[in-house]
Protein backbone atom coordinates (compact mmCIF):
# COMPACT_ATOMS: atom_id res chain seq x y z
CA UNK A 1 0.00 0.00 0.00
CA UNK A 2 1.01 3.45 -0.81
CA UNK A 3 2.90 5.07 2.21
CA UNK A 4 4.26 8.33 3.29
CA UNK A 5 7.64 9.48 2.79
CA UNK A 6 10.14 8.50 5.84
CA UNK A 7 12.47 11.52 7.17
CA UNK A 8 16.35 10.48 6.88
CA UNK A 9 18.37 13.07 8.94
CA UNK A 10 21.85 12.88 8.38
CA UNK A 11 24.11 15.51 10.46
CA UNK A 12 26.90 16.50 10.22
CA UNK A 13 28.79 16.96 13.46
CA UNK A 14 32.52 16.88 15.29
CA UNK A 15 33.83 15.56 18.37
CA UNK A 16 35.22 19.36 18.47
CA UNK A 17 32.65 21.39 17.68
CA UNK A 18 30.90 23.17 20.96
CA UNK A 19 26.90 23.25 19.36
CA UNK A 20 26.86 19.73 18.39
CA UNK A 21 25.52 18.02 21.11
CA UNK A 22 22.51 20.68 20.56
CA UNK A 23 22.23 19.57 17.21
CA UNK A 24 22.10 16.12 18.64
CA UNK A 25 19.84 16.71 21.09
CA UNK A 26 17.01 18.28 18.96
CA UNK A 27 17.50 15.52 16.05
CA UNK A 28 16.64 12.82 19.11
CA UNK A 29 13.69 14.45 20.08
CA UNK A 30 12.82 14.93 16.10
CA UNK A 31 12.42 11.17 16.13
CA UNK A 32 11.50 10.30 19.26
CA UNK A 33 8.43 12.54 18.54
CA UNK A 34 7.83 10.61 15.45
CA UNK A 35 8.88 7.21 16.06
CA UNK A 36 9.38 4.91 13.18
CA UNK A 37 9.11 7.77 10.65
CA UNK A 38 12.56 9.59 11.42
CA UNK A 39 16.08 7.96 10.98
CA UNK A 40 19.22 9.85 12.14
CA UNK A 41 22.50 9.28 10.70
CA UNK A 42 25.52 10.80 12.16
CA UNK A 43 28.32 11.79 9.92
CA UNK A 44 31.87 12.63 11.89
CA UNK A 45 33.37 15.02 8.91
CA UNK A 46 34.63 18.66 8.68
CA UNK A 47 37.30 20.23 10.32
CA UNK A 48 35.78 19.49 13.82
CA UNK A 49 35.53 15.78 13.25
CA UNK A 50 39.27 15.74 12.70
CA UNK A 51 41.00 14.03 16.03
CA UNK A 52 43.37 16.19 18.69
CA UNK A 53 46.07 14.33 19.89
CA UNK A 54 44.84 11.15 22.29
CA UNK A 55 41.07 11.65 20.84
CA UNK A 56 39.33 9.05 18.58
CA UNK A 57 39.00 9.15 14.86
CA UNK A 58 34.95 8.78 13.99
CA UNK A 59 35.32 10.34 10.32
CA UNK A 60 34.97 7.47 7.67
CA UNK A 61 35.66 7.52 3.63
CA UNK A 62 32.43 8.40 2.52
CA UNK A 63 31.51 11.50 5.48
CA UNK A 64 33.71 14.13 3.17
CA UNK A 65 32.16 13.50 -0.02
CA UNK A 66 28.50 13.78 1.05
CA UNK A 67 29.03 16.84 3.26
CA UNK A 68 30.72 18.10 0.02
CA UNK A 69 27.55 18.54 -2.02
CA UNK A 70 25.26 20.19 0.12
CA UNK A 71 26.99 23.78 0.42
CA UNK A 72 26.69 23.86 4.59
CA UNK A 73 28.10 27.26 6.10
CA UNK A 74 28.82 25.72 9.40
CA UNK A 75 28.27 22.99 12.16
CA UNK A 76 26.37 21.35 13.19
CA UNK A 77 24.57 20.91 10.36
CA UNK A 78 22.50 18.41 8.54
CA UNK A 79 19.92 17.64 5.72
CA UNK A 80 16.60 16.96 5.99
CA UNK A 81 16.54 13.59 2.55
CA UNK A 82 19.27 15.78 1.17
CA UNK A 83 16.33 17.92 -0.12
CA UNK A 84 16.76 21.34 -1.44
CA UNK A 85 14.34 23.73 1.24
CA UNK A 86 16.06 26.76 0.21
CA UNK A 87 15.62 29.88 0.48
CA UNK A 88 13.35 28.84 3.58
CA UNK A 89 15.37 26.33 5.49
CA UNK A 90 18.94 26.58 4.26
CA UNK A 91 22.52 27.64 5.69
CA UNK A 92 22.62 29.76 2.30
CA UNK A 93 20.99 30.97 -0.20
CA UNK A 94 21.03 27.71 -1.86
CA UNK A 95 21.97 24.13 -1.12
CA UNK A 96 20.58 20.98 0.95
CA UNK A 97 22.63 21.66 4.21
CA UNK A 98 20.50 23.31 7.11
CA UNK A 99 20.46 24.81 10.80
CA UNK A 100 19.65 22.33 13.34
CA UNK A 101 16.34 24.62 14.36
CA UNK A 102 14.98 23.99 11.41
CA UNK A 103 15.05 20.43 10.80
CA UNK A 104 11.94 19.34 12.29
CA UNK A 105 10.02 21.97 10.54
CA UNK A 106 11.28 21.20 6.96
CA UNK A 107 11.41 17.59 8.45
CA UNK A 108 7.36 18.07 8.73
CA UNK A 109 6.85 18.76 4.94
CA UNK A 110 8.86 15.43 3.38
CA UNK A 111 6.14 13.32 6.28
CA UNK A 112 2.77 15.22 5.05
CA UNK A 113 4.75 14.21 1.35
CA UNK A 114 3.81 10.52 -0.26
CA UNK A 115 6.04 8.18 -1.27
CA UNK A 116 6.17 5.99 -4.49
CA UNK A 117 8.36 3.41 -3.44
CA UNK A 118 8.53 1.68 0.24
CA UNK A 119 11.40 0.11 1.65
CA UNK A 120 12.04 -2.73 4.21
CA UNK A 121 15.13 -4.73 5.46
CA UNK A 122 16.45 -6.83 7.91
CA UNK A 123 20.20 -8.00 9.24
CA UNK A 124 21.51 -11.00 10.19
CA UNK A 125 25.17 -10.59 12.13
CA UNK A 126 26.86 -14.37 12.28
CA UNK A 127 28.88 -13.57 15.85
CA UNK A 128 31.91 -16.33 15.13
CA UNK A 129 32.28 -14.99 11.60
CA UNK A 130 31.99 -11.17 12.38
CA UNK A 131 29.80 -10.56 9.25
CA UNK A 132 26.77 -8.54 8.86
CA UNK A 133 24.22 -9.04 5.65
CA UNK A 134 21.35 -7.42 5.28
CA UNK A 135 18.23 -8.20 3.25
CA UNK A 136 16.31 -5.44 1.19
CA UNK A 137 13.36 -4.99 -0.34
CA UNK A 138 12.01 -1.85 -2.11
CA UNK A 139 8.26 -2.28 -3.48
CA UNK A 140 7.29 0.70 -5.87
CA UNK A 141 3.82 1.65 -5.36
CA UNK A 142 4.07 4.16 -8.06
CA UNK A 143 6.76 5.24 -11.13
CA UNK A 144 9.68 5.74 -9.85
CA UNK A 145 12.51 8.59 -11.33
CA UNK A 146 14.68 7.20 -14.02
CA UNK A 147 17.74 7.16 -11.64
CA UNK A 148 17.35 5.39 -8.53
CA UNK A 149 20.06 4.21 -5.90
CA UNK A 150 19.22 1.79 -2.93
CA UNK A 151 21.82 3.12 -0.20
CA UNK A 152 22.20 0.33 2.86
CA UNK A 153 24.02 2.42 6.20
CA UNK A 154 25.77 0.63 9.35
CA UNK A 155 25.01 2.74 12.15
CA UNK A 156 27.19 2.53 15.69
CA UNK A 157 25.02 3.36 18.97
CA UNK A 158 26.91 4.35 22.22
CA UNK A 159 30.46 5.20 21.47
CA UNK A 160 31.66 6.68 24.34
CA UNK A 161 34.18 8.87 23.63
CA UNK A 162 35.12 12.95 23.91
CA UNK A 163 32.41 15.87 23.22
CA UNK A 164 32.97 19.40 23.82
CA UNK A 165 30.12 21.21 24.86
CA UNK A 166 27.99 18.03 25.98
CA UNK A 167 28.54 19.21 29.72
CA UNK A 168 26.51 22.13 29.11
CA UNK A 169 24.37 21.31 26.15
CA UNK A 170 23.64 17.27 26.64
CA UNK A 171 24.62 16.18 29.70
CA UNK A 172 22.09 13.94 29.59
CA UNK A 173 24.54 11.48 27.30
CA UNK A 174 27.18 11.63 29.52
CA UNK A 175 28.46 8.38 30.74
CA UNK A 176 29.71 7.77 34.43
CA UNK A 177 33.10 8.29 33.64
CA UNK A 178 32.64 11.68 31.96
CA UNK A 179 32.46 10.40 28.08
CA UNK A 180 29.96 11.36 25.93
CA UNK A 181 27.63 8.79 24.22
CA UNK A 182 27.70 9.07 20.34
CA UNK A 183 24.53 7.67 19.01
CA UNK A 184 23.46 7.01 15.13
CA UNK A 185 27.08 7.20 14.19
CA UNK A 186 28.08 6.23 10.65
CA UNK A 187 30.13 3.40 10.40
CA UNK A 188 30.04 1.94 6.96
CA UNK A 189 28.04 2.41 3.60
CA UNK A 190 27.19 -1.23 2.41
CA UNK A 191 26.80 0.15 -0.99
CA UNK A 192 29.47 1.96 -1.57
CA UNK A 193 29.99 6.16 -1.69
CA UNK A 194 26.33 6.42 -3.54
CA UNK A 195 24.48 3.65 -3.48
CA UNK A 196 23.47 0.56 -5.89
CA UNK A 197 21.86 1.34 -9.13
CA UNK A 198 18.19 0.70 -9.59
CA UNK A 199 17.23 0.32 -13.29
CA UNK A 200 13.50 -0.27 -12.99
CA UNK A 201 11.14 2.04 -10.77
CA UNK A 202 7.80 0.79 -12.62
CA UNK A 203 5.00 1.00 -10.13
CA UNK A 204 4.62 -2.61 -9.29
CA UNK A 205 8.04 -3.47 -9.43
CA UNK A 206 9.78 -5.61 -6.49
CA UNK A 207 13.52 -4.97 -5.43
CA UNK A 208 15.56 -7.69 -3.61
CA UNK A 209 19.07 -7.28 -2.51
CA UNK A 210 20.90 -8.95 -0.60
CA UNK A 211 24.47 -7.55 0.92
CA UNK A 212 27.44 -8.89 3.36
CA UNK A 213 29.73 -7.04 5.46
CA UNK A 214 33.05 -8.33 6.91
CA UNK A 215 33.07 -6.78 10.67
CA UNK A 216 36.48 -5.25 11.01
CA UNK A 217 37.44 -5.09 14.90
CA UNK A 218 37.80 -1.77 14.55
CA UNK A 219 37.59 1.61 11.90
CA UNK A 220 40.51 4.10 12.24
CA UNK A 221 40.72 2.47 15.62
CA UNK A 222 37.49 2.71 16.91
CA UNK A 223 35.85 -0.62 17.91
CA UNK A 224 33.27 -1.65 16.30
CA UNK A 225 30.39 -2.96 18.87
CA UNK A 226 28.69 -5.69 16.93
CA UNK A 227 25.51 -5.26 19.87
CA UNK A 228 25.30 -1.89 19.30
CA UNK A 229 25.19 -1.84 15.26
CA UNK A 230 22.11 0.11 13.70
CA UNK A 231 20.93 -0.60 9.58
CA UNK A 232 19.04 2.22 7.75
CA UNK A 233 17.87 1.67 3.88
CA UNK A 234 17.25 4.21 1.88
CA UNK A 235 16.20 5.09 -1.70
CA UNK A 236 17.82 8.21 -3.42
CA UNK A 237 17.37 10.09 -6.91
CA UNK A 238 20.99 10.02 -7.77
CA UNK A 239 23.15 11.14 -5.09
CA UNK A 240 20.48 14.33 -4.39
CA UNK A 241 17.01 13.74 -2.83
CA UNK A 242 16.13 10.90 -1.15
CA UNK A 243 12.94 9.24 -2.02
CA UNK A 244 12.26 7.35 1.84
CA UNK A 245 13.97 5.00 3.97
CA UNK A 246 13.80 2.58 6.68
CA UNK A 247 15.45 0.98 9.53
CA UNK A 248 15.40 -2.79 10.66
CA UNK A 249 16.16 -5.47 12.76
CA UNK A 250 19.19 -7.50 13.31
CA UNK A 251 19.42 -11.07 14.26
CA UNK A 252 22.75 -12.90 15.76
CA UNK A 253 23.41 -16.29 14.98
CA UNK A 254 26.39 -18.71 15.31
CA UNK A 255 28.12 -18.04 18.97
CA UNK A 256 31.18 -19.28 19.07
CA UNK A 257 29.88 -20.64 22.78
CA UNK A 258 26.77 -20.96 24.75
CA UNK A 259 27.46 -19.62 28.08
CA UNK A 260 30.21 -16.88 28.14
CA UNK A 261 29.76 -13.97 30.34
CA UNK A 262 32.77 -11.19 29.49
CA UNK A 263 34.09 -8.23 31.44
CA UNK A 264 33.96 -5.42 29.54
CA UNK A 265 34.77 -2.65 32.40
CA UNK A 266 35.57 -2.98 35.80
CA UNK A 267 35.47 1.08 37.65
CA UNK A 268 36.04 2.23 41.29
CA UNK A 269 37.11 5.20 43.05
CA UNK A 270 40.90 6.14 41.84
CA UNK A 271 41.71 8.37 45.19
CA UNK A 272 40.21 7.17 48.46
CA UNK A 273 40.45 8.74 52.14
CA UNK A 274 39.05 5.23 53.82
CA UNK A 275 40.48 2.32 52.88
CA UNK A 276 37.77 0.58 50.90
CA UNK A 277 36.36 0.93 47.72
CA UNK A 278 33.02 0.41 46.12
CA UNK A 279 33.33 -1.46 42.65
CA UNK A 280 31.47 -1.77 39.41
CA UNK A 281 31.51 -4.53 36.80
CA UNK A 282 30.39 -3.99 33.77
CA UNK A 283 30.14 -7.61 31.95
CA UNK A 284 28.48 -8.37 28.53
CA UNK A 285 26.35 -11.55 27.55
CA UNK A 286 29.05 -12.70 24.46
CA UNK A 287 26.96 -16.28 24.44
CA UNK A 288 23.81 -17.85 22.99
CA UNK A 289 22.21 -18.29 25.83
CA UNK A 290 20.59 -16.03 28.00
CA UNK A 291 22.03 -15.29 31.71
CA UNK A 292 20.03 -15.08 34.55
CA UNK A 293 23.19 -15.40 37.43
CA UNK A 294 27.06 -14.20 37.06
CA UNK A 295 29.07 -15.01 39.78
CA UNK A 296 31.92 -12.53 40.45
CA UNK A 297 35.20 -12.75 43.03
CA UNK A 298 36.95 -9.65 43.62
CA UNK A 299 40.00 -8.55 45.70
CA UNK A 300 42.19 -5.82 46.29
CA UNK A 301 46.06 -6.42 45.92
CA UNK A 302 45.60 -10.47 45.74
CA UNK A 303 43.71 -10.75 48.94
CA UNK A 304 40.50 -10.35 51.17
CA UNK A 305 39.17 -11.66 48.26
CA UNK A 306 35.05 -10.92 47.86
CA UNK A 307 32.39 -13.03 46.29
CA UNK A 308 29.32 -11.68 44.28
CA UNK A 309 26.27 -13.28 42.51
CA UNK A 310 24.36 -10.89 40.14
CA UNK A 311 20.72 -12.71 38.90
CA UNK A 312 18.81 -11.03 36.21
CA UNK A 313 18.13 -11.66 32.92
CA UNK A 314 20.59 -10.61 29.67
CA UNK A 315 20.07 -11.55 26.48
CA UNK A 316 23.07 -12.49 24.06
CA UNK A 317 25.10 -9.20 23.35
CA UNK A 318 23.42 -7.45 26.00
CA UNK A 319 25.43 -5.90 28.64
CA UNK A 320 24.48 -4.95 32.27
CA UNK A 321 26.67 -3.02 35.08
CA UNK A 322 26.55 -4.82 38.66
CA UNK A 323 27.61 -2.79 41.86
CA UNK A 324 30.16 -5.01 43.72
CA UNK A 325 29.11 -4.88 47.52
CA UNK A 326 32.12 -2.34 49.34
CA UNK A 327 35.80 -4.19 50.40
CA UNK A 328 37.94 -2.90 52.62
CA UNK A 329 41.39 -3.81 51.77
CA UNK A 330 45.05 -2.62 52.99
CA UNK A 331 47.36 0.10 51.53
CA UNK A 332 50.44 -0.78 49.62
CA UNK A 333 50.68 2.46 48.39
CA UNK A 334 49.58 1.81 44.69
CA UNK A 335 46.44 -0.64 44.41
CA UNK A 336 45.23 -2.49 42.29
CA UNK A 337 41.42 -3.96 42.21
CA UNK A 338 40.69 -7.14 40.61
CA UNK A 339 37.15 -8.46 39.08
CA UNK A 340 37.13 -12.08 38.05
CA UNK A 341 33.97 -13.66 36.56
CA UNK A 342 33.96 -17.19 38.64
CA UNK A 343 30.82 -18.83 36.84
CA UNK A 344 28.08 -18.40 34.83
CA UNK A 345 24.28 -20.03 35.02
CA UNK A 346 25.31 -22.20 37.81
CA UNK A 347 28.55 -23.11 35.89
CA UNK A 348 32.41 -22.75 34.60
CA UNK A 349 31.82 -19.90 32.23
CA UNK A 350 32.65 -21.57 28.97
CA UNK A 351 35.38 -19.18 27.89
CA UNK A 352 37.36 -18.02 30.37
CA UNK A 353 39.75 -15.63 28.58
CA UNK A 354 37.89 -12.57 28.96
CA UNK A 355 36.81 -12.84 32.62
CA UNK A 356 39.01 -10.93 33.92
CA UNK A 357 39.39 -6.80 34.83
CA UNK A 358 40.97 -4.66 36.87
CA UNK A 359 41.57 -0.51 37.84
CA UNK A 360 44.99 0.24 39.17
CA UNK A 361 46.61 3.19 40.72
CA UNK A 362 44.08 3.33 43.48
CA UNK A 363 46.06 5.46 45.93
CA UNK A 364 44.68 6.78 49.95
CA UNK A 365 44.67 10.43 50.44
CA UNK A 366 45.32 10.56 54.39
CA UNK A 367 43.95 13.70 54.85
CA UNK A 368 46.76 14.02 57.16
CA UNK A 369 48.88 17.33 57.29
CA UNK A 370 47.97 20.95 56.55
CA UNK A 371 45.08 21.81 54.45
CA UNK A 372 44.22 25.49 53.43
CA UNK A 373 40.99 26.13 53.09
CA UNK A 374 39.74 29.39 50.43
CA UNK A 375 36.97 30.48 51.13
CA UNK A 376 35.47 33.44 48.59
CA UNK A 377 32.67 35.42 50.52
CA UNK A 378 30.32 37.77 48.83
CA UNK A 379 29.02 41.19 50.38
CA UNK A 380 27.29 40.08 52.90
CA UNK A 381 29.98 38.20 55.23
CA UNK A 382 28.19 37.91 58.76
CA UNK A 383 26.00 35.41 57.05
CA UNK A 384 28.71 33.04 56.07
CA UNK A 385 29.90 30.60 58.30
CA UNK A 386 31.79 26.60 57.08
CA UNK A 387 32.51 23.93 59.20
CA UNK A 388 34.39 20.56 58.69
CA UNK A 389 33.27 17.11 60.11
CA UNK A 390 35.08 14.23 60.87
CA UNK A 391 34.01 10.66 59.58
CA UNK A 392 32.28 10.10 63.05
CA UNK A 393 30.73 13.49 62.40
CA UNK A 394 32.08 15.62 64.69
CA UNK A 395 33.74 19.37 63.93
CA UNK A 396 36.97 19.40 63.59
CA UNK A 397 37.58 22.88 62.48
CA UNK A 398 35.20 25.67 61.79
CA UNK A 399 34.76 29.90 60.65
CA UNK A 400 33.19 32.37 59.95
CA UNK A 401 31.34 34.61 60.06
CA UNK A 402 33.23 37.48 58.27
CA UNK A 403 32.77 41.28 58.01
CA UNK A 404 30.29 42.60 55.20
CA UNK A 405 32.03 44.66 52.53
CA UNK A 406 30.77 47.89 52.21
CA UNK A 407 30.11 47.87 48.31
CA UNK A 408 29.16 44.29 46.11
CA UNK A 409 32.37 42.22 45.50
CA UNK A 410 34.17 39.95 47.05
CA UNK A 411 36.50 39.10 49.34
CA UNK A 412 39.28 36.06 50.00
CA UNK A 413 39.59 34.21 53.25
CA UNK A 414 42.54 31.90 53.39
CA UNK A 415 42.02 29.45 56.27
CA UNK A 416 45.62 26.75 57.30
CA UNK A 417 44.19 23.74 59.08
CA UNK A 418 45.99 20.83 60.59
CA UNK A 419 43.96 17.32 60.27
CA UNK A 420 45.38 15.06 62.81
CA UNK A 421 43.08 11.57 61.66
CA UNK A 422 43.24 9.83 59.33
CA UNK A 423 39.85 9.28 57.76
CA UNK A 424 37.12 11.14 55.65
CA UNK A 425 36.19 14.38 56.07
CA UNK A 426 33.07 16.53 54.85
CA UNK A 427 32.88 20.35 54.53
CA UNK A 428 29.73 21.90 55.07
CA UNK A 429 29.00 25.53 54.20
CA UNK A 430 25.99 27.40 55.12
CA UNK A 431 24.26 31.16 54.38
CA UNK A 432 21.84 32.10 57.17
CA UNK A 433 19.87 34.01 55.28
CA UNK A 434 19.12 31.26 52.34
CA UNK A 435 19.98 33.19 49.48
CA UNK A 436 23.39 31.75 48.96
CA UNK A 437 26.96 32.89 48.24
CA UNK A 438 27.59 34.90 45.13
């Protein structure tokens, strides 16, 4: 049956570019507000997408050439089925490439729009081979333009790597460690820079393609996450315009073992003033079966060793993060935690080379010694007083209040204090009158 045209966003974006996670954020709510009409792609390219030293390369081969020919003025930026809205949405006076405000309104016009072709696929990923194919099928529902290309995407979902600006403008996709998770990210173009040629658009006409992908491990050294891979279909006029598209499914077959939980992070605190730490595992279902108990031993410098059992239920290639119950362990100056997947489903994991994790340079802060306290107050002084608690919760040191200034501003207090315990300590500050320090 005849549908409606389907939205394909592709942005343009940089790991180095300060609005991009704004541009990110507004193309997720785009399709979350019309789900299974809109389909993101996220194309690392430009000067921004080019890697500092120690940061990730997320560019590809194909990013350059498609950002090439739609005559953007800036970043982010992004077209809406590389369709031509200008003058009315466009970076310039001409061209495909627009401003991330108005995406979802020129994104509104191709979904009111009907479609003369439909598309629909599916992927199958065989785990012990690495390879992806991906079945499509494009039914035309009306005539077609002479020139049609089928275009078959691999999409990456969380990448966690750098983002400037994501503190401020997404913080919602930051991870626990501080990275930034990329979402929709292009990986690979099954069909090459523009597609696979489509000779005959005659309404009735049926489509079938099939296509296989070898996996690498990684793309300019980025892994690639075979549980996190996304496919999007589409059908362009040429390399300009395109018609609809689609996203799909993808099926795993062929484990190279049943049971085989994996550790895929192990984190804890990296500076601690008690000595005991509070661990989290993060392991990954790398089997065909599904797990419903991981049992974990953990330690701290070889000893005191811990025992764990998580119960739940993850499906292959799904990946869960368990919180280790706290250990108390003793300093050797440099420590090192250790995470060690014991058994899985009631039994010897099945592969037992990737069981094991660890975080080193844990180090104790003593807390012992001088410690100068700054404290910045605002005009009004006599309202400001700070105190400092011991881990049994008693005050240890305290100050405050100070003069008021006589004029707005500020003024520095520097306070030398000499902790005598070693253990954890808490500063509290407080404003009597509620309206906080300035």
């Amino acid at each position: 049956a005849p549908e409606s045209r389907n939205v394909v966003l592709e942005e343009f974006t940089g790991i180095n570019c300060t609005w991009c996670p704004d541009g990110h954020k507004l193309a997720n709510e785009f399709a979350a507000a019309n789900p299974g009409d809109v389909f993101l792609i996220n194309i690392h390219t430009g000067g921004f997408a080019n890697p500092g030293a120690g940061q990730p390369n997320y560019t590809t081969s194909f990013g350059a050439s498609i950002a090439n020919q739609t005559n953007l003025a800036g970043y982010p930026a992004g077209t809406i089925n590389r369709q031509d809205f200008s003058p009315t949405y466009s970076q310039n006076s001409s061209g495909t490439a627009m401003s991330r405000g108005d995406w979802d309104n020129a994104g509104a016009l191709v979904l009111a729009d009907s479609s003369y072709l439909n598309v629909a696929l599916e992927g199958t990923i065989d785990v012990a081979a690495s390879t992806l194919t991906v079945d499509v099928e494009v039914f035309y529902t009306g005539d077609g333009a002479a020139q049609n290309k089928l275009n078959v995407a691999v999409l990456q979902n969380g990448v966690a790597g750098p983002q400037v600006g994501a503190a401020t403008l997404y913080p919602e996709m930051l991870n626990p460690d501080g990275t930034y998770n990329h979402m929709h990210m292009l990986r690979h173009l099954m069909t090459g820079q523009w597609g696979d040629d489509i000779d005959t658009t005659d309404a009735g006409t049926l489509i079938s393609r099939s296509y296989t992908w070898n996996i690498p491990a990684n793309i300019n050294g980025v892994p690639v996450d075979l549980s996190n891979l996304e496919i999007v279909a589409f059908v362009a006029e040429g390399q300009q315009f395109i018609v609809s598209g689609n996203d799909g499914p993808i099926d795993f077959i062929n484990f190279p073992f049943q049971t085989n939980a994996r550790v895929l992070d192990v984190l804890s605190e990296q500076e601690v003033c008690a000595l005991e730490l509070n661990p989290q595992v993060t392991v990954q279902n790398w089997g065909g079966d599904t797990l419903t108990s991981i049992e974990f031993s953990y330690d701290v410098n070889g000893s005191g060793a811990m025992t764990y059992t998580w119960n739940g239920q993850l499906a292959p290639l799904a990946s869960a993060t368990a919180a280790l119950p706290t250990i108390s362990f003793t300093d050797n100056g440099t420590n090192t935690l250790n995470v060690n997947i014991t058994n899985a489903n009631g039994s010897a994991d099945q592969n037992a080379s990737d069981n094991i994790g660890s975080v080193g340079n844990i180090v104790q802060n003593s807390g012992l010694g001088n410690l100068r306290l700054i404290m910045r107050q605002d005009r009004w002084g006599s309202e400001i007083t700070w105190r400092i608690r011991n881990a049994q919760g008693q005050v240890v040191a305290n100050g405050g209040p100070y003069q008021d200034l006589s004029s707005n501003g500020t003024q520095v207090h520097t306070h030398v204090l000499n902790l005598t315990s070693v253990e954890c300590h808490s500063l509290e500050v407080n404003d009597s009158y509620g309206d906080g320090i300035d």
